[in-house]
N, C-alpha and C. Protein backbone atom coordinates (compact mmCIF):
# COMPACT_ATOMS: atom_id res chain seq x y z
N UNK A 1 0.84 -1.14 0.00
CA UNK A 1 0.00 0.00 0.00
C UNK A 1 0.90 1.22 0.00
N UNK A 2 0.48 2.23 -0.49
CA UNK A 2 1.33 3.37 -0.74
C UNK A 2 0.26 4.58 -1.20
N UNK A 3 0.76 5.79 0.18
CA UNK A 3 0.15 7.00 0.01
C UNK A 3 0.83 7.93 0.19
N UNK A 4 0.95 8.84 -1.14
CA UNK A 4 1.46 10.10 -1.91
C UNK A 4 0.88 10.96 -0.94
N UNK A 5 1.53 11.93 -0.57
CA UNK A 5 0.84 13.04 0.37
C UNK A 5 1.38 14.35 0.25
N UNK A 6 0.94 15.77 0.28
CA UNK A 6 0.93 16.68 -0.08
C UNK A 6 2.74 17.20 0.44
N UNK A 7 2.90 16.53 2.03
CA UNK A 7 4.46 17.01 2.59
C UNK A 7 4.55 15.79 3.51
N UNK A 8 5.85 15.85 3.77
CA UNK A 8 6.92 14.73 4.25
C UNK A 8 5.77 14.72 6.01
N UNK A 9 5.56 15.68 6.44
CA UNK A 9 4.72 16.06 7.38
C UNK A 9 3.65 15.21 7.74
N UNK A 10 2.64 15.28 6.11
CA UNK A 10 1.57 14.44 6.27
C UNK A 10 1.79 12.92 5.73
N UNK A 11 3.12 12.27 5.26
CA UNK A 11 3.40 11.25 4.94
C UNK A 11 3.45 10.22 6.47
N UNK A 12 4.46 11.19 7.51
CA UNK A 12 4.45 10.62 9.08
C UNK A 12 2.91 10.45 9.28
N UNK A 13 2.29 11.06 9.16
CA UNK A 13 0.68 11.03 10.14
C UNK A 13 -0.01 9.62 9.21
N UNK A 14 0.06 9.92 7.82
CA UNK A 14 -0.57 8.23 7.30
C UNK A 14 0.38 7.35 7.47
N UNK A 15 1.65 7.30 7.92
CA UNK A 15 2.40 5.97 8.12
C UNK A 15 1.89 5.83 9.74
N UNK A 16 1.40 6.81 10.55
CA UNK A 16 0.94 6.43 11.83
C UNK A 16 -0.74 5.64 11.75
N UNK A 17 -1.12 6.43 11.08
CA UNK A 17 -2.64 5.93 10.40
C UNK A 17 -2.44 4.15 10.11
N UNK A 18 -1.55 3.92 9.26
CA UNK A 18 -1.48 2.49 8.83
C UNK A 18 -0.88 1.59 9.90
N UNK A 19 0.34 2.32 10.43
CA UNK A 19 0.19 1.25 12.16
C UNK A 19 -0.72 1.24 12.67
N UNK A 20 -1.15 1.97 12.64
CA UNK A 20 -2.27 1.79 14.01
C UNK A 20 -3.55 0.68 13.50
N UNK A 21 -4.27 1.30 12.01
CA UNK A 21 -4.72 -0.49 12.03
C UNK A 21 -4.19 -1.34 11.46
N UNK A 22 -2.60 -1.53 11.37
CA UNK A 22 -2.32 -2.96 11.29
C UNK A 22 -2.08 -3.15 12.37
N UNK A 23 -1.94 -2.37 13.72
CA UNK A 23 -1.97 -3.43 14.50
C UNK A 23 -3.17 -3.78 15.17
N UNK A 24 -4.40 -2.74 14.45
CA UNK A 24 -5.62 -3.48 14.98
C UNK A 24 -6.06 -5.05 14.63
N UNK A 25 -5.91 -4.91 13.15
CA UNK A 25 -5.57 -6.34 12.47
C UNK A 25 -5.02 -7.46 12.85
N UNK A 26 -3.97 -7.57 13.73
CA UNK A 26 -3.44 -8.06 13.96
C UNK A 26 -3.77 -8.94 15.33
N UNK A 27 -4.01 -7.75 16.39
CA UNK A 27 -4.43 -7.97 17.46
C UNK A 27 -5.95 -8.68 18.03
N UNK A 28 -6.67 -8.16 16.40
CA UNK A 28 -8.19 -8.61 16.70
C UNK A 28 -8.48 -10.16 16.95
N UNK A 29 -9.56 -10.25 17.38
CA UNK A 29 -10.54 -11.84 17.16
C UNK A 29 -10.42 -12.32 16.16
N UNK A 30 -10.49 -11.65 15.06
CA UNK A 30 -9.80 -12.67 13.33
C UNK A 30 -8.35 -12.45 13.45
N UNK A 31 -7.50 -12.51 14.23
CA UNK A 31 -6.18 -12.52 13.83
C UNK A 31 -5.65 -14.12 13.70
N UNK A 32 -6.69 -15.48 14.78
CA UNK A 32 -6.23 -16.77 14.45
C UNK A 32 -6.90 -17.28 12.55
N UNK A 33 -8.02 -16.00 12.18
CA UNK A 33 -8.74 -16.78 11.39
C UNK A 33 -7.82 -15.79 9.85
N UNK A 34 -6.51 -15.23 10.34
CA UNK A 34 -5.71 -14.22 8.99
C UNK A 34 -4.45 -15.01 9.12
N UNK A 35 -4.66 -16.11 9.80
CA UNK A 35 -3.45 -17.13 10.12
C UNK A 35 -1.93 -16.10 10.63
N UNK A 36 -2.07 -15.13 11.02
CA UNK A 36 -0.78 -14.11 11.18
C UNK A 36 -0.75 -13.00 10.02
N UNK A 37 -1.47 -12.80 9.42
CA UNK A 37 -1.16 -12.52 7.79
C UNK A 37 -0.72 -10.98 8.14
N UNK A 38 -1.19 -10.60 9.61
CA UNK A 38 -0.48 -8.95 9.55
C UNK A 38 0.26 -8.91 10.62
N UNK A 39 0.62 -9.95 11.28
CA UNK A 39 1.93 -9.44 11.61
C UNK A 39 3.51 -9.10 11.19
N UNK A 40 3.68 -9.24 10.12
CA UNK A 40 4.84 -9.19 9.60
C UNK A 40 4.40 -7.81 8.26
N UNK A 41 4.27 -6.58 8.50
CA UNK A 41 3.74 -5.35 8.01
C UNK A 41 4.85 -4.31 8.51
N UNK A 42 5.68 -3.98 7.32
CA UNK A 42 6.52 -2.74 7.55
C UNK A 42 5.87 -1.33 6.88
N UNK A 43 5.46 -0.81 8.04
CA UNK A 43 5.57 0.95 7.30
C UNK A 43 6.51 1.60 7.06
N UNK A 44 6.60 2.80 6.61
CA UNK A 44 7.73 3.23 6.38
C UNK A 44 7.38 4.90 5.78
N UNK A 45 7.89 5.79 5.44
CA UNK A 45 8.19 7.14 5.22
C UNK A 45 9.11 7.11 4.06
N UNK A 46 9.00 8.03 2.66
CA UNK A 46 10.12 8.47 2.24
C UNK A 46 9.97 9.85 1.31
N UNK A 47 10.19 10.55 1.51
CA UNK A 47 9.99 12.25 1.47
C UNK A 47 8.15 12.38 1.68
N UNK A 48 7.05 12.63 1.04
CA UNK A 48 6.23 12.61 0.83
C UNK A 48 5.66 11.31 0.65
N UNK A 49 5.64 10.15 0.30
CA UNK A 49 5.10 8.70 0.40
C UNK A 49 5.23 7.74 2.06
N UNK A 50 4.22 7.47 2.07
CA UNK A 50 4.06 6.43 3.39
C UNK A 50 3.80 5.31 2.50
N UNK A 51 4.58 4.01 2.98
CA UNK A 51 4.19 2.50 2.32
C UNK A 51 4.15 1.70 3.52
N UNK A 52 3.63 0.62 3.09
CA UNK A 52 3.11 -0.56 3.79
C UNK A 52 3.45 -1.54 2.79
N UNK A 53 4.39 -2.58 3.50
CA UNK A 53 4.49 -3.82 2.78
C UNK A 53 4.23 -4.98 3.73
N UNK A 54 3.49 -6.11 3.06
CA UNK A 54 3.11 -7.04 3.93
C UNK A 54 3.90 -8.23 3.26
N UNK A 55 4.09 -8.96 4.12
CA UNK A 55 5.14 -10.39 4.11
C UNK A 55 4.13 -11.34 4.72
N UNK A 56 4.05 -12.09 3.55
CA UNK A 56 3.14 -13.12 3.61
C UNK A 56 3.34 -14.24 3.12
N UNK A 57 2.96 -15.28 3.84
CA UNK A 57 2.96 -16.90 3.27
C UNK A 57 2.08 -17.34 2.43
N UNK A 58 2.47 -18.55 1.74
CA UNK A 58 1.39 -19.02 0.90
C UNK A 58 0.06 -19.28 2.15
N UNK A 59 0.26 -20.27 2.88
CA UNK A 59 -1.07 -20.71 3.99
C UNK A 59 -1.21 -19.27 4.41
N UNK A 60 -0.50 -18.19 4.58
CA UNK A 60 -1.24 -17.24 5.50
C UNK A 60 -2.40 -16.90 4.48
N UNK A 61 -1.77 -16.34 3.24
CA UNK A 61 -2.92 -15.79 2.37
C UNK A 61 -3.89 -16.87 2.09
N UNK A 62 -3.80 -18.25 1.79
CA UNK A 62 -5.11 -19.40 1.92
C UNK A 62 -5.69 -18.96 3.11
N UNK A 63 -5.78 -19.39 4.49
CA UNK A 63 -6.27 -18.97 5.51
C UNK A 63 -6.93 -18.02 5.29
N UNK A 64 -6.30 -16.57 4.63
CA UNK A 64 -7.46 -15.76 4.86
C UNK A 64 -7.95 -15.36 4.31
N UNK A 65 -8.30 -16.43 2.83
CA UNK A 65 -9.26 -16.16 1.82
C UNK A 65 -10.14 -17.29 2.30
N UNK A 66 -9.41 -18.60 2.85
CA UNK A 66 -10.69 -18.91 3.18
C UNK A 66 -11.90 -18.08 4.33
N UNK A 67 -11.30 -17.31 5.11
CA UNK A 67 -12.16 -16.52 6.18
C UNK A 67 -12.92 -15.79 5.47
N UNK A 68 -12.24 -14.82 4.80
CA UNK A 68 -12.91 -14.12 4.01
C UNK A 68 -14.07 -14.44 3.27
N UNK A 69 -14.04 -15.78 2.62
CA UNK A 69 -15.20 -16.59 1.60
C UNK A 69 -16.13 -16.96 2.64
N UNK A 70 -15.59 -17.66 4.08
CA UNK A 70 -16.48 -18.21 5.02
C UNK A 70 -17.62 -16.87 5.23
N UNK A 71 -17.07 -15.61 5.87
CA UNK A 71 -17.58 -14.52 6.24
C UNK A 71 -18.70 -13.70 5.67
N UNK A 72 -18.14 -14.21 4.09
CA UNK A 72 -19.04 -13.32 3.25
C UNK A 72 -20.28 -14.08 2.54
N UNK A 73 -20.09 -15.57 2.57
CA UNK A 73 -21.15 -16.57 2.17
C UNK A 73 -20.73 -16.56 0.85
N UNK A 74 -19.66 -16.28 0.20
CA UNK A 74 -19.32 -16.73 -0.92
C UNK A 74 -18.64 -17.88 -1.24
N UNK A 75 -18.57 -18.87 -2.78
CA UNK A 75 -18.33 -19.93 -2.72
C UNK A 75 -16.74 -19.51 -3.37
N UNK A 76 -15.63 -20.68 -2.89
CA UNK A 76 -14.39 -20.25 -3.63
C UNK A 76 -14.43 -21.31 -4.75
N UNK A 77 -14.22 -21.52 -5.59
CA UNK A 77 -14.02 -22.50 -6.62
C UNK A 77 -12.51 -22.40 -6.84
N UNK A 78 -12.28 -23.94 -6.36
CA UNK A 78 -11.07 -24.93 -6.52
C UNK A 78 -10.16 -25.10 -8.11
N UNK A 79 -9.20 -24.73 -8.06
CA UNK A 79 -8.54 -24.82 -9.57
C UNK A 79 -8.38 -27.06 -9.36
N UNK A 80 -8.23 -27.03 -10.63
CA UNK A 80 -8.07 -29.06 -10.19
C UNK A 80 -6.34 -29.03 -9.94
């Protein structure tokens, strides 16, 4: 994720914005059902841009598409 911002100023305040809910993410009641999928989330600053990169496993991201499909009553269809 990556947000362009008017000054280096307001780049700090959305890289604080994006900690703060990844570590809501993280910390929540779906955090066993995101298999970990946000704990490993670097923010970061560089002149005007705030980024977010997430480090993820294959099972983390399965896990939390299956939640996601469970949650939403949608069906996932299986490649063979």
């Amino acid at each position: 994720m990556e947000e362009d911002t008017p000054t280096p100023a307001a780049a700090a305040q959305a890289a604080d914005t994006m900690r703060k809910w990844v570590k809501q993410q993280s910390g929540g009641s779906d955090s066993e059902a995101t298999g970990g999928l946000f704990d490993n989330v670097d923010v970061a600053t560089r002149a005007k841009m705030a980024t977010a990169h997430m480090h993820a496993t294959k099972e983390q991201v399965a896990t939390t598409l299956n939640f996601l499909t469970r949650i939403s009553g949608a069906s996932r269809a299986r490649r063979p």
